[in-house]
C-alpha atoms as a PDB file:
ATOM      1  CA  UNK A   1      -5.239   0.324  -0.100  1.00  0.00           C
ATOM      2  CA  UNK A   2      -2.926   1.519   2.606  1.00  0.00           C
ATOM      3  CA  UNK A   3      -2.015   0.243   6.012  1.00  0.00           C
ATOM      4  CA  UNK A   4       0.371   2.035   8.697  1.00  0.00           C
ATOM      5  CA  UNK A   5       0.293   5.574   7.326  1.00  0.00           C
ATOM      6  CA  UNK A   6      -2.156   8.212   6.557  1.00  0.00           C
ATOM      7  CA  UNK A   7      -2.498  10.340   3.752  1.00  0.00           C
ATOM      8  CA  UNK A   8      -4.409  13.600   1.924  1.00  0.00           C
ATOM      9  CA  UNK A   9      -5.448  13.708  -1.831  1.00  0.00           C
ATOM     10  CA  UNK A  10      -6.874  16.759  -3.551  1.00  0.00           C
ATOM     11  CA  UNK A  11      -8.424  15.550  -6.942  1.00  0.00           C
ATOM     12  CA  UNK A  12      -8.291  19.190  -8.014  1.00  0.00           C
ATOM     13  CA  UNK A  13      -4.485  19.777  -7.726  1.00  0.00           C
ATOM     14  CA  UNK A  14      -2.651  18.427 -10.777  1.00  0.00           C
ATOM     15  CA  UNK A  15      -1.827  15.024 -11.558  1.00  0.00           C
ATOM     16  CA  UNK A  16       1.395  14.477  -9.787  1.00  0.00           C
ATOM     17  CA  UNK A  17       1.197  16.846  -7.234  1.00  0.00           C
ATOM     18  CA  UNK A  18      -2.400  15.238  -5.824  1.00  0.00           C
ATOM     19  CA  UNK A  19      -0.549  13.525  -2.258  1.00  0.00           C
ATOM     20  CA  UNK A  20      -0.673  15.864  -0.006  1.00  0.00           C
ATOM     21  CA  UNK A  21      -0.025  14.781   4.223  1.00  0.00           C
ATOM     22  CA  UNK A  22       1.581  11.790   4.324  1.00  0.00           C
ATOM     23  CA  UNK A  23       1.871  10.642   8.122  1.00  0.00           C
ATOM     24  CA  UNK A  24       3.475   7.127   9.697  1.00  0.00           C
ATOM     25  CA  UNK A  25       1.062   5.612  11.992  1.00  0.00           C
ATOM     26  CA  UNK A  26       3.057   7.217  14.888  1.00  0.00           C
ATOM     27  CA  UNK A  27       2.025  10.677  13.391  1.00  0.00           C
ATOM     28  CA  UNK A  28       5.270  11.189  12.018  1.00  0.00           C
ATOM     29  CA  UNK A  29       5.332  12.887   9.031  1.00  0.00           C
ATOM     30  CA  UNK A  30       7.011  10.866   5.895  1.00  0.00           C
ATOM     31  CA  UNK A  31      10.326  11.818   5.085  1.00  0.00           C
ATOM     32  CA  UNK A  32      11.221  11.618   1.559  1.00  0.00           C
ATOM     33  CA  UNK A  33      15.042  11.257   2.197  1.00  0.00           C
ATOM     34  CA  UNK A  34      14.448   8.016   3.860  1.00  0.00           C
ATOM     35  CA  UNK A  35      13.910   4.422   2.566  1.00  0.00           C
ATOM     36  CA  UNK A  36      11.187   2.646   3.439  1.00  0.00           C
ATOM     37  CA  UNK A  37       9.839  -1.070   3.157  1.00  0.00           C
ATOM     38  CA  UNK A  38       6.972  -2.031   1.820  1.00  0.00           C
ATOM     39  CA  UNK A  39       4.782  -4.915   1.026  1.00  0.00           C
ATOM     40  CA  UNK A  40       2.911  -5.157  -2.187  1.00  0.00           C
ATOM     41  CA  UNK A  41       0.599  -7.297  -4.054  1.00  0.00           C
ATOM     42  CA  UNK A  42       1.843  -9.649  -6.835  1.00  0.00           C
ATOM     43  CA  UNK A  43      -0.662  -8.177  -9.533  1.00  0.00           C
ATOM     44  CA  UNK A  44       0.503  -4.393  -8.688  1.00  0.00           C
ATOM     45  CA  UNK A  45       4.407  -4.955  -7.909  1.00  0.00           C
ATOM     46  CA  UNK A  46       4.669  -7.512 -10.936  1.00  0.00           C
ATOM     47  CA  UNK A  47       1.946  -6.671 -13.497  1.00  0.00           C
ATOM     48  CA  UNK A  48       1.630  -2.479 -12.967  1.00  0.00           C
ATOM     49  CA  UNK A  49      -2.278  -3.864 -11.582  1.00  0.00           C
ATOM     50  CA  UNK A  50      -4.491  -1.209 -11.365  1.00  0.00           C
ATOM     51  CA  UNK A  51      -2.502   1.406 -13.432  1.00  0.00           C
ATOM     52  CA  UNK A  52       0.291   1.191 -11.043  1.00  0.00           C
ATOM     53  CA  UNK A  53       3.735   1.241 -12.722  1.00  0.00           C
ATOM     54  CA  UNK A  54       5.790   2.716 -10.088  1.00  0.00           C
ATOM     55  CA  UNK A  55       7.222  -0.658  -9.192  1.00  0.00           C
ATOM     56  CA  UNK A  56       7.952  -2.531 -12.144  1.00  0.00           C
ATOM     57  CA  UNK A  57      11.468  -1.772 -12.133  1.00  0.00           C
ATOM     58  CA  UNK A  58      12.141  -1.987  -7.947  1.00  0.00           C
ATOM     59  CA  UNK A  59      14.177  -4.492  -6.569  1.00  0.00           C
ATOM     60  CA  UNK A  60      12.131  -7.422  -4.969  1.00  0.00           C
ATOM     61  CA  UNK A  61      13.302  -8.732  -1.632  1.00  0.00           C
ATOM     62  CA  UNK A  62      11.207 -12.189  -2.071  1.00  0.00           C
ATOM     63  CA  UNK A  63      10.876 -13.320  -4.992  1.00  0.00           C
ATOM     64  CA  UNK A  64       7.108 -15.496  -6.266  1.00  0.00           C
ATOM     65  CA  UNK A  65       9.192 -18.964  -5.744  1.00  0.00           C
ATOM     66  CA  UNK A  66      10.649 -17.885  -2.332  1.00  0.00           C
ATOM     67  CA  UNK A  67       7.608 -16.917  -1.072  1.00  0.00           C
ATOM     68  CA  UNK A  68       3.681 -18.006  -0.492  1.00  0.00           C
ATOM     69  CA  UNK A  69       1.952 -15.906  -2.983  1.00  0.00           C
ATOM     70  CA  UNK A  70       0.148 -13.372  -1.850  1.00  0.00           C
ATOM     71  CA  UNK A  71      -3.557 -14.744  -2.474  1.00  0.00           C
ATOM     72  CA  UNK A  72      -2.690 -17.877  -0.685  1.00  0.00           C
ATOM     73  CA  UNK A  73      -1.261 -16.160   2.440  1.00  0.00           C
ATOM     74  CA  UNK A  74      -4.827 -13.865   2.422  1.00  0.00           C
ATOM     75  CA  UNK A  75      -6.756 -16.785   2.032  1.00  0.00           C
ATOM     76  CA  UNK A  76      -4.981 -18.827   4.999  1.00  0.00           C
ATOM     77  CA  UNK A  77      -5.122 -15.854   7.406  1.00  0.00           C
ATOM     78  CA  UNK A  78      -9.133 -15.974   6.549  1.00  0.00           C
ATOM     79  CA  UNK A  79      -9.283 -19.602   7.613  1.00  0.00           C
ATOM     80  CA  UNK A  80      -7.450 -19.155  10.618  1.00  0.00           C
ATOM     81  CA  UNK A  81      -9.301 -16.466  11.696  1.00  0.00           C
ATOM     82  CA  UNK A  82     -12.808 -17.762  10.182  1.00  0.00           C
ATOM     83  CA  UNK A  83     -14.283 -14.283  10.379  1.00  0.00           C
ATOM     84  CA  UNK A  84     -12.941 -11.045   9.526  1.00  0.00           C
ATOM     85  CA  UNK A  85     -14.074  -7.155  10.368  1.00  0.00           C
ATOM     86  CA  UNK A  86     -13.103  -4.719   8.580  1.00  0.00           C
ATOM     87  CA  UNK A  87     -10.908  -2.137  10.523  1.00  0.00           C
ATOM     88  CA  UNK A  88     -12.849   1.275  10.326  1.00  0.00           C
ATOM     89  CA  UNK A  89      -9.660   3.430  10.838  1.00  0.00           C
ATOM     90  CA  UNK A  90      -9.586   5.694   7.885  1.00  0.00           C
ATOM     91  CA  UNK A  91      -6.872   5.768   5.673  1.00  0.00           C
ATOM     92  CA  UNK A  92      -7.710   8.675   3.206  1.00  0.00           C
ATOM     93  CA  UNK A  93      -8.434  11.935   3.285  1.00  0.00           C
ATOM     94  CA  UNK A  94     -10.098  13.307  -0.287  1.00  0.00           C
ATOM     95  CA  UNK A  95      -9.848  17.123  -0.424  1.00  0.00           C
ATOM     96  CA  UNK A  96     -12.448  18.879  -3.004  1.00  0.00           C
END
């Protein structure tokens, strides 16, 4: 899942080469000489969740202890809010 950018995927194209367009919510196209922040899950950051392992080894701003874990900070944003809509901006592009 992805929030405050856009991207394109082609299945077809080979594995590593598969992002295509990556835009910031502004439009702006991503520019891969620049650092960016980003927040992540516990179980993909910490644990390579889903098959991703491009984090293991990144430095972590907040660590588990210093934080609220993520679960717990999703599940007190669903109280507070007592119902939640899905946003229907999409996110993802799949190219044949």
């Amino acid at each position: 899942r992805v929030s405050g950018f856009t991207y394109t995927y082609s299945e077809s194209d080979p594995a590593g080469q598969r992002i295509g367009e990556v835009l910031l919510q502004d439009g702006t196209p991503l520019d891969p000489g620049a650092t960016y922040s980003l927040a992540i899950t516990n179980y993909v950051a910490t644990n390579g969740g889903d098959g991703v392992t491009a984090f293991l080894n990144a430095p972590i701003a907040v660590s588990a202890d210093e934080g609220t874990a993520d679960v717990s900070a999703l599940w007190a944003y669903v109280q507070k809010l007592g119902t939640v809509t899905p946003n229907d901006i999409p996110r993802a592009t799949v190219l044949p």
